[in-house]
N, C-alpha and C. Protein backbone atom coordinates (compact mmCIF):
# COMPACT_ATOMS: atom_id res chain seq x y z
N UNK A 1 -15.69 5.90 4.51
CA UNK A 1 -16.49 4.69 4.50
C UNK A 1 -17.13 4.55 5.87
N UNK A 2 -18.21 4.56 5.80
CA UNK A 2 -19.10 3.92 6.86
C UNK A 2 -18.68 3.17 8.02
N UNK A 3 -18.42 3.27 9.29
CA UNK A 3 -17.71 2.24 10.13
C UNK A 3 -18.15 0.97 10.14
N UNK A 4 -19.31 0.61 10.06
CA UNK A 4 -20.00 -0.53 9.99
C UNK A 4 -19.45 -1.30 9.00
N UNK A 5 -19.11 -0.57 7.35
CA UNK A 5 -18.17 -1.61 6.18
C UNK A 5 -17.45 -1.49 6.96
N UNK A 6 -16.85 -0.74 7.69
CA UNK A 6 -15.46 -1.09 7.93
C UNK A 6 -14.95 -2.28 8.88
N UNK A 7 -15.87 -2.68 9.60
CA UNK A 7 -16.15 -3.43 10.30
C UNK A 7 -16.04 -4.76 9.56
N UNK A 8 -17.23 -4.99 8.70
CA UNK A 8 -17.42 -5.75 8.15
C UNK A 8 -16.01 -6.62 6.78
N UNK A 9 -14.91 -5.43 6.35
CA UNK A 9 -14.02 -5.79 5.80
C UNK A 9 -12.64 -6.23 6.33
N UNK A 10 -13.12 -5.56 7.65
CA UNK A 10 -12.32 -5.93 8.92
C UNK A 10 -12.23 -7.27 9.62
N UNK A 11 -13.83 -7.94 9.08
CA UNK A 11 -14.02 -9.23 9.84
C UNK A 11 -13.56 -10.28 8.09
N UNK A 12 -13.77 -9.93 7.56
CA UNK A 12 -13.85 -10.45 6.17
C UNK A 12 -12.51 -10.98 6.08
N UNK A 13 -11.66 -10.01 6.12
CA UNK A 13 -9.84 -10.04 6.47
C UNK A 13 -9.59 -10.93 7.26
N UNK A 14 -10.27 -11.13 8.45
CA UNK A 14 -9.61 -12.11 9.59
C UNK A 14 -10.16 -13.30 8.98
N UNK A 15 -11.19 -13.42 8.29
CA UNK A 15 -11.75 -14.99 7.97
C UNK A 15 -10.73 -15.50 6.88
N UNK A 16 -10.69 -14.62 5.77
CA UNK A 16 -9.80 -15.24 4.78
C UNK A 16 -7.95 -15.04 4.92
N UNK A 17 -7.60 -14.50 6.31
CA UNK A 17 -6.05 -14.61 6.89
C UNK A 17 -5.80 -13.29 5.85
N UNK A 18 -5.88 -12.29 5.45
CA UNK A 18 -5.55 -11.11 4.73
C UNK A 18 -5.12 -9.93 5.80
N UNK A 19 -4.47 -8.91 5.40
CA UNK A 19 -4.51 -7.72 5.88
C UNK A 19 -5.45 -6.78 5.31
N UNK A 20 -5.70 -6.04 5.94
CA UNK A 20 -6.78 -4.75 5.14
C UNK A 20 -5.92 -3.70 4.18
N UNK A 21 -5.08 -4.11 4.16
CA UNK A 21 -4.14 -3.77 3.14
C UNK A 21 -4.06 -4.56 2.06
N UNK A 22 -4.19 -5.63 2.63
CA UNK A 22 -4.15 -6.58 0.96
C UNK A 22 -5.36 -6.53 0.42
N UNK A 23 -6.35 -6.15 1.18
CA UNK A 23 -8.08 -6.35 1.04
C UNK A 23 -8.26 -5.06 -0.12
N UNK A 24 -7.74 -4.06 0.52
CA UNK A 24 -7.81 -2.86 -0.40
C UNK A 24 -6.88 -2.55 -1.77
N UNK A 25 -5.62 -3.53 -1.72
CA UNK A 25 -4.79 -3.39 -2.43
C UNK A 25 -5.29 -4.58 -4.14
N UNK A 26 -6.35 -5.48 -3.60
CA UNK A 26 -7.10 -6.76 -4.45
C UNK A 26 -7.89 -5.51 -5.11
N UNK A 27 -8.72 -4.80 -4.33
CA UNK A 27 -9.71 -3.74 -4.89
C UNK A 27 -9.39 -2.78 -5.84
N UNK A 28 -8.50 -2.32 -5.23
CA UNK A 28 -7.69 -1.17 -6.42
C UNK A 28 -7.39 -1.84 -7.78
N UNK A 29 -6.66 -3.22 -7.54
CA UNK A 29 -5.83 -3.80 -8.64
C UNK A 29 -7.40 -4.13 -9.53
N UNK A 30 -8.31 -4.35 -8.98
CA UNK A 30 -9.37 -5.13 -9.84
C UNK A 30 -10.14 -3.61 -10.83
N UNK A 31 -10.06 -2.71 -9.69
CA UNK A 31 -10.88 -1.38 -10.42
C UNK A 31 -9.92 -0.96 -11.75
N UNK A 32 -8.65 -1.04 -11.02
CA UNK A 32 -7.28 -0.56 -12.45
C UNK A 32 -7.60 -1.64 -13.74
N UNK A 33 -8.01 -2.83 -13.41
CA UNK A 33 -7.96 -3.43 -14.79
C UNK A 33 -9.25 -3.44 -15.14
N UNK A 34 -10.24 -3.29 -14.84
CA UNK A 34 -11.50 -3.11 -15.26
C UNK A 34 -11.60 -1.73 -16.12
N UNK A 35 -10.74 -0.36 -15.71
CA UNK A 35 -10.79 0.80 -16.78
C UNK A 35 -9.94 0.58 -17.30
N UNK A 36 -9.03 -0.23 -17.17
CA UNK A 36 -7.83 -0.34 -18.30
C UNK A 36 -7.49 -1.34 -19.55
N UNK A 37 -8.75 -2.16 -18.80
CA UNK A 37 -8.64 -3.61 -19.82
C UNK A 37 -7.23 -4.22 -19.72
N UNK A 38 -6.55 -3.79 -18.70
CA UNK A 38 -5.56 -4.94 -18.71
C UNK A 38 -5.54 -6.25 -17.02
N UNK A 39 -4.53 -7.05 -17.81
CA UNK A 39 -4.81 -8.16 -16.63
C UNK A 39 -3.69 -7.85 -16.29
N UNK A 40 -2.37 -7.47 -16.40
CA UNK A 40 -1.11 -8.09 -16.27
C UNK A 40 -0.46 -6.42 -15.90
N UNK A 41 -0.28 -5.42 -14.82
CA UNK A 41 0.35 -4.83 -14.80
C UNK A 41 0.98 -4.27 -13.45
N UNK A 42 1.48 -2.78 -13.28
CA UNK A 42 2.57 -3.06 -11.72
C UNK A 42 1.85 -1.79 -11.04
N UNK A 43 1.56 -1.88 -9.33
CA UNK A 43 1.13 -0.68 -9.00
C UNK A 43 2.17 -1.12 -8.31
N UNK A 44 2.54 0.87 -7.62
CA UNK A 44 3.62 1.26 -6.59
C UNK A 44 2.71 1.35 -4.92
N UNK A 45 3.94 1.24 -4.55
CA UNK A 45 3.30 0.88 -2.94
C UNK A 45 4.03 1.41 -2.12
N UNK A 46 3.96 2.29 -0.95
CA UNK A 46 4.85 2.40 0.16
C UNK A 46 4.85 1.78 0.92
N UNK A 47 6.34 1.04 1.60
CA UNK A 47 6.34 0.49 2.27
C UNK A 47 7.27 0.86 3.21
N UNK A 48 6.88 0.81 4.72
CA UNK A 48 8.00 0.99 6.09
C UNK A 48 9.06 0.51 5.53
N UNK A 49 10.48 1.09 5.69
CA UNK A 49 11.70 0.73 5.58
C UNK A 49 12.58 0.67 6.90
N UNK A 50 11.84 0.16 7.82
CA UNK A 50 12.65 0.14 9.36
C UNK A 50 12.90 -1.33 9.61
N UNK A 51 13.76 -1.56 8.79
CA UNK A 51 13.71 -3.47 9.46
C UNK A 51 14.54 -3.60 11.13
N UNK A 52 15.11 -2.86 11.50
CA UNK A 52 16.06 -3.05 12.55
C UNK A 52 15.32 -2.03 13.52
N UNK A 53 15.79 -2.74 15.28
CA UNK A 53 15.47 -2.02 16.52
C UNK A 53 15.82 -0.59 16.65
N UNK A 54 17.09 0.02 15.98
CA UNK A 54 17.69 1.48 15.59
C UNK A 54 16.98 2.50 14.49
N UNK A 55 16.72 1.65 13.81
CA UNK A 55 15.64 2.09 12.82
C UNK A 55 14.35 2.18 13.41
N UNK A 56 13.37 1.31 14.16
CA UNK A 56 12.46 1.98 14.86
C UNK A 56 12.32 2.36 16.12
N UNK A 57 13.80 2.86 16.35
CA UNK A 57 13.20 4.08 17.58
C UNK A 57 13.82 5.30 17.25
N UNK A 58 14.09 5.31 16.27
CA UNK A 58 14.63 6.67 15.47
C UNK A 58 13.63 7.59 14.76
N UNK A 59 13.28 9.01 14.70
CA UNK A 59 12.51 9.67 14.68
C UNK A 59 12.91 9.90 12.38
N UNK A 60 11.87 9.96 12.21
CA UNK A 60 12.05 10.23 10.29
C UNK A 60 11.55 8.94 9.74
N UNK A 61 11.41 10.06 8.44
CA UNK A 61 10.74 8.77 7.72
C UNK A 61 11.79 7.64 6.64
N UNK A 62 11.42 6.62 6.84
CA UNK A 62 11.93 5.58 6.62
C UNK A 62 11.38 4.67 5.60
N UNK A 63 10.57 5.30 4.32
CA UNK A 63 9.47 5.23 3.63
C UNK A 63 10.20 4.60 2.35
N UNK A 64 10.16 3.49 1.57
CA UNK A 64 10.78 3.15 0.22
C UNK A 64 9.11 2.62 -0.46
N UNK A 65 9.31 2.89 -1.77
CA UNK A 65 8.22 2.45 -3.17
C UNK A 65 8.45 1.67 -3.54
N UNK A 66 7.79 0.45 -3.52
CA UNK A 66 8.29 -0.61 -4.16
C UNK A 66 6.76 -1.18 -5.36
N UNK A 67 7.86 -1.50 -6.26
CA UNK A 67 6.62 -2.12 -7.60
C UNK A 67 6.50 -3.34 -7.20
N UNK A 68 4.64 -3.80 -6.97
CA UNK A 68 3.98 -4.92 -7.40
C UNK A 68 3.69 -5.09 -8.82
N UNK A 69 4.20 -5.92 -8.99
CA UNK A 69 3.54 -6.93 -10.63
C UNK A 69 1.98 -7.63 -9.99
N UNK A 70 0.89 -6.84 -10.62
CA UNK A 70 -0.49 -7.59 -10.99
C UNK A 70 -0.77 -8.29 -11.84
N UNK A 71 -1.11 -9.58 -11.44
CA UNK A 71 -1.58 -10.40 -12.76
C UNK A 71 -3.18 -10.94 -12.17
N UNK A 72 -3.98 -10.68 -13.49
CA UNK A 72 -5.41 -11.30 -12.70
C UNK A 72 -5.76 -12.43 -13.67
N UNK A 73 -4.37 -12.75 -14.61
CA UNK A 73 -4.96 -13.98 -15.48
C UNK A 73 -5.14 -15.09 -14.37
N UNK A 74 -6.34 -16.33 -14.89
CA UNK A 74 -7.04 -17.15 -14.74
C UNK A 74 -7.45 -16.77 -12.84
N UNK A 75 -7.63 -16.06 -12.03
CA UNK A 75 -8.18 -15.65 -11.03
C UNK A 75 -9.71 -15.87 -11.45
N UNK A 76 -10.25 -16.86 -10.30
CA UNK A 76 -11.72 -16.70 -10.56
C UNK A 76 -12.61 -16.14 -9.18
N UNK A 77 -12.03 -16.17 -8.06
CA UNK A 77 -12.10 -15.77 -6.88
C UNK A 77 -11.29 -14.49 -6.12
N UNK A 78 -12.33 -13.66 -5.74
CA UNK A 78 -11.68 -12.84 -5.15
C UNK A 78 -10.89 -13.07 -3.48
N UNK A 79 -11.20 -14.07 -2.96
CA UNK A 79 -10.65 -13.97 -1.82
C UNK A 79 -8.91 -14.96 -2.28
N UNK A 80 -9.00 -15.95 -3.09
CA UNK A 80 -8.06 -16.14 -3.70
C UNK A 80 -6.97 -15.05 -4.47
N UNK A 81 -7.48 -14.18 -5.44
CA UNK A 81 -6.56 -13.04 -5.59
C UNK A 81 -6.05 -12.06 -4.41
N UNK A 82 -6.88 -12.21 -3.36
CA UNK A 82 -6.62 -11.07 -1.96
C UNK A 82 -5.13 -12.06 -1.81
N UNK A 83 -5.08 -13.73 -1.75
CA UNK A 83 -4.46 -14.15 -0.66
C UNK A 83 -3.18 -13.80 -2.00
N UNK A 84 -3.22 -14.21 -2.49
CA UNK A 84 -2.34 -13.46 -3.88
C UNK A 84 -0.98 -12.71 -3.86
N UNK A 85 -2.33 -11.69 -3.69
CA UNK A 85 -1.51 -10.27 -3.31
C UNK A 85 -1.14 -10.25 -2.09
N UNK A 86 -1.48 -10.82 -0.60
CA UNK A 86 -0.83 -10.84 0.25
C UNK A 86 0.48 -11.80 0.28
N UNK A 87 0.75 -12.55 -0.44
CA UNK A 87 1.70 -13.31 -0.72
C UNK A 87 3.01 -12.58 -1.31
N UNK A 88 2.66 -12.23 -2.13
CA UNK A 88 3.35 -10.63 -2.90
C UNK A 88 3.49 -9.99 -2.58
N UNK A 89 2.69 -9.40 -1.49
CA UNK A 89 3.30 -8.39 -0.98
C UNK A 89 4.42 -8.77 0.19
N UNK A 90 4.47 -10.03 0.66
CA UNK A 90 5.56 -10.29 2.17
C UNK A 90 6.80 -10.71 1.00
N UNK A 91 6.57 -10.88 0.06
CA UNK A 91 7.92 -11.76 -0.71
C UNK A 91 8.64 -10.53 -1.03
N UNK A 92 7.59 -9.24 -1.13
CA UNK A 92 8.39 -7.70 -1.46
C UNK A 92 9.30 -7.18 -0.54
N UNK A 93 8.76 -7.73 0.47
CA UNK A 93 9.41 -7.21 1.76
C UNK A 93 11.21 -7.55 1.57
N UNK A 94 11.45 -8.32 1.29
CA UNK A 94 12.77 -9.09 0.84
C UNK A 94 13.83 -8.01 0.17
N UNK A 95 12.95 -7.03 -0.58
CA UNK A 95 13.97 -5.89 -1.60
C UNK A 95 13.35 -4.40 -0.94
N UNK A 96 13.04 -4.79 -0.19
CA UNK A 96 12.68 -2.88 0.69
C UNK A 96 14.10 -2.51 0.94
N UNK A 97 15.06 -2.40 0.77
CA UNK A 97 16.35 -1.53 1.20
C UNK A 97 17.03 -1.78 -0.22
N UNK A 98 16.38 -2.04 -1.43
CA UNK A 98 16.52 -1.77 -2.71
C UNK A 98 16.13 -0.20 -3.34
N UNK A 99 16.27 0.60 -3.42
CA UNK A 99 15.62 1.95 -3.68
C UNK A 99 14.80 1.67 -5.09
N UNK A 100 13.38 2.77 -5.16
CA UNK A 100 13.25 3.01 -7.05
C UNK A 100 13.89 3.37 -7.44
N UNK A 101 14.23 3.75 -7.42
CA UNK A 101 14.80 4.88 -8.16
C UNK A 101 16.46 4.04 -8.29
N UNK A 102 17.39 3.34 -7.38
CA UNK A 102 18.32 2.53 -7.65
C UNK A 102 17.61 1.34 -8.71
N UNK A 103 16.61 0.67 -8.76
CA UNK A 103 16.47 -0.46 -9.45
C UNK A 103 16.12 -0.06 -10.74
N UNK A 104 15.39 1.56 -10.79
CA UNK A 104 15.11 1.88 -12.25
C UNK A 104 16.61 2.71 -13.04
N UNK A 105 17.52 2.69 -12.19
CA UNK A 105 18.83 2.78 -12.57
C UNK A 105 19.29 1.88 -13.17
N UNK A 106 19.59 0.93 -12.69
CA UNK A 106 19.83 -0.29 -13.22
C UNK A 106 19.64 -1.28 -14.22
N UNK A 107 17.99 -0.77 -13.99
CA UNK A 107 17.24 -1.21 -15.28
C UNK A 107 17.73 -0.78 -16.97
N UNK A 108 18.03 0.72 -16.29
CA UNK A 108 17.59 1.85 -18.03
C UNK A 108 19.36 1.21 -18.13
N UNK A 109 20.29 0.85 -17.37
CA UNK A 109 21.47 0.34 -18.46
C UNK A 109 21.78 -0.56 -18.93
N UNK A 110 20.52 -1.08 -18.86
CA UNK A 110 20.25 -2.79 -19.84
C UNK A 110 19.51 -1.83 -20.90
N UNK A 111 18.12 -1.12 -20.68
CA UNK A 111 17.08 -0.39 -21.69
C UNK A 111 17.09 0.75 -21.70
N UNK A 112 17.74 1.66 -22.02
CA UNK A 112 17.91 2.89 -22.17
C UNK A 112 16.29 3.90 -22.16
N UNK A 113 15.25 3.30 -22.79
CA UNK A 113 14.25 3.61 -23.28
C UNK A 113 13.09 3.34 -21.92
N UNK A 114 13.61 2.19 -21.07
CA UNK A 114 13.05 1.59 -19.79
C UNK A 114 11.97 2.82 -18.98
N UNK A 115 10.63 2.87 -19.23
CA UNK A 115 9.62 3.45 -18.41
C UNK A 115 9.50 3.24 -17.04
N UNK A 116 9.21 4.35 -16.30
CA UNK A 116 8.57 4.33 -14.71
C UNK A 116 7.84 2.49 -14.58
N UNK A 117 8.62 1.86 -13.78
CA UNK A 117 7.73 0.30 -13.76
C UNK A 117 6.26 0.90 -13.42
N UNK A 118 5.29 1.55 -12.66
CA UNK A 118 4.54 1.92 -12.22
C UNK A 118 3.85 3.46 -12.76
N UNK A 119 2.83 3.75 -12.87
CA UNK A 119 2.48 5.13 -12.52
C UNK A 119 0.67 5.34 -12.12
N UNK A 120 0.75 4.06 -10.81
CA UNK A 120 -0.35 4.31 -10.39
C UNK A 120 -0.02 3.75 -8.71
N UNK A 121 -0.29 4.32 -7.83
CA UNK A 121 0.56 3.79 -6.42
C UNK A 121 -1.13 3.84 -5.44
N UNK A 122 -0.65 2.72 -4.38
CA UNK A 122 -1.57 2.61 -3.44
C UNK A 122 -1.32 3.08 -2.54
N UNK A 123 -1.37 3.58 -1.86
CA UNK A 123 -0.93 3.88 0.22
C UNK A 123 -2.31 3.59 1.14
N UNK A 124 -1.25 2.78 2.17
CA UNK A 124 -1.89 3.01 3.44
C UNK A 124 -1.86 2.69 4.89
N UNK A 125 -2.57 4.11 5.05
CA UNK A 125 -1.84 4.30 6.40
C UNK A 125 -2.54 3.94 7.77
N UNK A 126 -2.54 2.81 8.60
CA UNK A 126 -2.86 2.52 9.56
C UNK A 126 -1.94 3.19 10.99
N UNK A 127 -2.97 4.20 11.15
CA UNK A 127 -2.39 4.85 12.42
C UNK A 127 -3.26 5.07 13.78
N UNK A 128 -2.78 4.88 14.55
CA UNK A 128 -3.52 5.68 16.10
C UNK A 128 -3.41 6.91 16.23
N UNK A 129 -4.16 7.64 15.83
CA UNK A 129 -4.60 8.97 15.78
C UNK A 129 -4.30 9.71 16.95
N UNK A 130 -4.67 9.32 18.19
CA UNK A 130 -4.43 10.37 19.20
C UNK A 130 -3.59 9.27 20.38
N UNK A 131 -3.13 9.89 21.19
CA UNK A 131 -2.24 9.04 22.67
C UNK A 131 -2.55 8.71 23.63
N UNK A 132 -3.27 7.59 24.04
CA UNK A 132 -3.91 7.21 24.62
C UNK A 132 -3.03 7.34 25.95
N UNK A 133 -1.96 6.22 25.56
CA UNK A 133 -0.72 6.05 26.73
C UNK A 133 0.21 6.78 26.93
N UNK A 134 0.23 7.84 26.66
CA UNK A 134 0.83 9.06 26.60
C UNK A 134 0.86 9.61 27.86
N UNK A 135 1.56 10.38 28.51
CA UNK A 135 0.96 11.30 29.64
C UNK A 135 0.92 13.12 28.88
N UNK A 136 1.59 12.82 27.94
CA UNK A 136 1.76 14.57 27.37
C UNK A 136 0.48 13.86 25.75
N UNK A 137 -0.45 14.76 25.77
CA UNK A 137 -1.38 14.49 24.88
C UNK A 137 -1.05 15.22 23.37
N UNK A 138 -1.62 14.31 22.63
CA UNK A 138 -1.20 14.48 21.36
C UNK A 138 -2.03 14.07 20.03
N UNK A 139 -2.04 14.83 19.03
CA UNK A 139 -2.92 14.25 18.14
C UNK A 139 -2.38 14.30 16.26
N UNK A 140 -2.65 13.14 15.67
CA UNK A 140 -1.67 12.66 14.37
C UNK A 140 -2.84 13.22 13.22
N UNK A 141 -2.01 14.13 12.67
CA UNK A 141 -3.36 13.87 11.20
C UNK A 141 -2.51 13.82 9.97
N UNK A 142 -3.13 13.69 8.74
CA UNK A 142 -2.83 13.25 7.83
C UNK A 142 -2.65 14.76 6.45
N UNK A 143 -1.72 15.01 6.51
CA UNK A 143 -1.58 16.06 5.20
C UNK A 143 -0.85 15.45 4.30
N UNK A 144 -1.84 15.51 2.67
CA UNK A 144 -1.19 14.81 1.65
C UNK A 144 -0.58 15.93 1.15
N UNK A 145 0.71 15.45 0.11
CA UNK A 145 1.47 16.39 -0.11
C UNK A 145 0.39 16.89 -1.45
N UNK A 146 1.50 18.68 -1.65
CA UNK A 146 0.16 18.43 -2.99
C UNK A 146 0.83 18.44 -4.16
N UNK A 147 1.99 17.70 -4.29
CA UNK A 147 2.70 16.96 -5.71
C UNK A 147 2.76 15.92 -5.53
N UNK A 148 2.26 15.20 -6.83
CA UNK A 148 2.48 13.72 -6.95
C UNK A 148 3.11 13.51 -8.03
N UNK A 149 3.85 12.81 -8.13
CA UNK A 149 4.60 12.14 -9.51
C UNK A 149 3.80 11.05 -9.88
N UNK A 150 2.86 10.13 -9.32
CA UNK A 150 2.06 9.33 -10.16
C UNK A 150 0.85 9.64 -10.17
N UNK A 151 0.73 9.08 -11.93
CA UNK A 151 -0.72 9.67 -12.48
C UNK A 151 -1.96 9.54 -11.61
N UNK A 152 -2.14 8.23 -10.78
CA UNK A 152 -3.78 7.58 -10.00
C UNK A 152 -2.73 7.38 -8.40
N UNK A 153 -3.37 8.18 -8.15
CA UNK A 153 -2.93 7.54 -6.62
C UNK A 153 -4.34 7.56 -5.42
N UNK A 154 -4.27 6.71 -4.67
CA UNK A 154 -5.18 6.42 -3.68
C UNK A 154 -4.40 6.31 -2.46
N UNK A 155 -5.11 6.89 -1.59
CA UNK A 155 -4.51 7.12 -0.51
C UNK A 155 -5.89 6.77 0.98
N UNK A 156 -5.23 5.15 1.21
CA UNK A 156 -6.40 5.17 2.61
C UNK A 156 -5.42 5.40 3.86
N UNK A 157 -7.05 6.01 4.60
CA UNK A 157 -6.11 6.83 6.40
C UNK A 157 -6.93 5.47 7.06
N UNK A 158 -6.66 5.02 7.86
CA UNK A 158 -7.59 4.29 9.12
C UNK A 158 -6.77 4.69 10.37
N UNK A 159 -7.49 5.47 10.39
CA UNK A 159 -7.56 6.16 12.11
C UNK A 159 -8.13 5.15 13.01
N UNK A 160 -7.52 4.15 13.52
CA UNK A 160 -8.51 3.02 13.85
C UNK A 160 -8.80 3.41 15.49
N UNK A 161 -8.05 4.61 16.18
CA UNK A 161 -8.49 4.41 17.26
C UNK A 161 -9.74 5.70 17.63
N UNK A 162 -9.75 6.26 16.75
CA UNK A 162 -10.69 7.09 16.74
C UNK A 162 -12.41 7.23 15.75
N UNK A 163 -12.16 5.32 15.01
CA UNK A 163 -13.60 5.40 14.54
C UNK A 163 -13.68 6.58 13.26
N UNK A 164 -12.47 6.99 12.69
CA UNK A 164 -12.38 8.04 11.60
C UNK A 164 -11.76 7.17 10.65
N UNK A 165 -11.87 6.89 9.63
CA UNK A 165 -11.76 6.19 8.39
C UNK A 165 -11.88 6.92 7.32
N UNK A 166 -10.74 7.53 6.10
CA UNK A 166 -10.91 8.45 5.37
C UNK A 166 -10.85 7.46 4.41
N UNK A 167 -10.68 7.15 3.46
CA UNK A 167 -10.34 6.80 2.04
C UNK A 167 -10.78 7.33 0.48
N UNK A 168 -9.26 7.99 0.61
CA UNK A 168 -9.67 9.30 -0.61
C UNK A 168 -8.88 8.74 -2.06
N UNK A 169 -9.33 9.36 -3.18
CA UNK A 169 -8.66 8.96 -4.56
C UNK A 169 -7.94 10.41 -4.99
């Protein structure tokens, strides 16, 4: 994307109190129900799993999936559904040291029959690309793996200190 949108969704975010995560995460959810004809369903999300000072200065990833429930019944505004989903998404924060894979355990021994809650996931990754404050220089890039277990996945990079902005499907 163009730096200039990016700019511009960047300023958009600060007016209506959103993250550019929630900005992009309103977008996705609106494109998913527009080919799907549905209002009411769950995308997967990665989210940091480092709640503690030991946890972030520890080297590995610390990465858990957690399902959003989308609902776009009676939504007539999009900056209203953004604030939405940013709402939803901090209340998620609450079950990040819940695993998927533990809660879809749990699930299937109530429903034996119990489906993947999800099989369409968002990511994204806000990173500083190279080391500014560093004295030993260094540079971060982005390799997607090349298996996915969900069917639609989107994956945005914002390289924000280098003016590189990928956002791939």
């Amino acid at each position: 994307i163009d730096a200039n949108i990016v700019e511009n969704i960047k300023q958009y975010c600060k007016e209506v109190n959103i993250s550019v995560y929630n900005f992009f995460m309103a977008i996705y959810a609106i494109y998913i129900s527009e080919i799907s004809n549905l209002n009411d369903f769950v995308i997967g999300t990665p989210i940091l799993n480092r709640t503690n000072r030991k946890e972030k200065e520890t080297a590995g990833m610390f990465i858990s999936t957690q399902p959003l429930r989308i609902n776009l019944k009676g939504i007539n505004e999009f900056s209203e559904f953004a604030k939405n989903i940013a709402t939803e998404c901090m209340g998620m924060l609450r079950h990040q040291k819940y695993p998927y894979k533990k809660l879809l355990e749990d699930l299937r021994k109530e429903n034996k029959n119990m489906p993947n809650l999800y099989n369409i996931l968002i990511s994204y990754q806000n990173i500083r690309s190279t080391a500014k404050s560093s004295s030993v220089p260094f540079e971060i890039s982005w390799v997607p793996a090349e298996f996915t277990a969900d069917n639609i996945d989107i994956h945005i990079y914002d390289m924000n200190d280098t003016r590189k902005y990928k956002y791939c499907l």
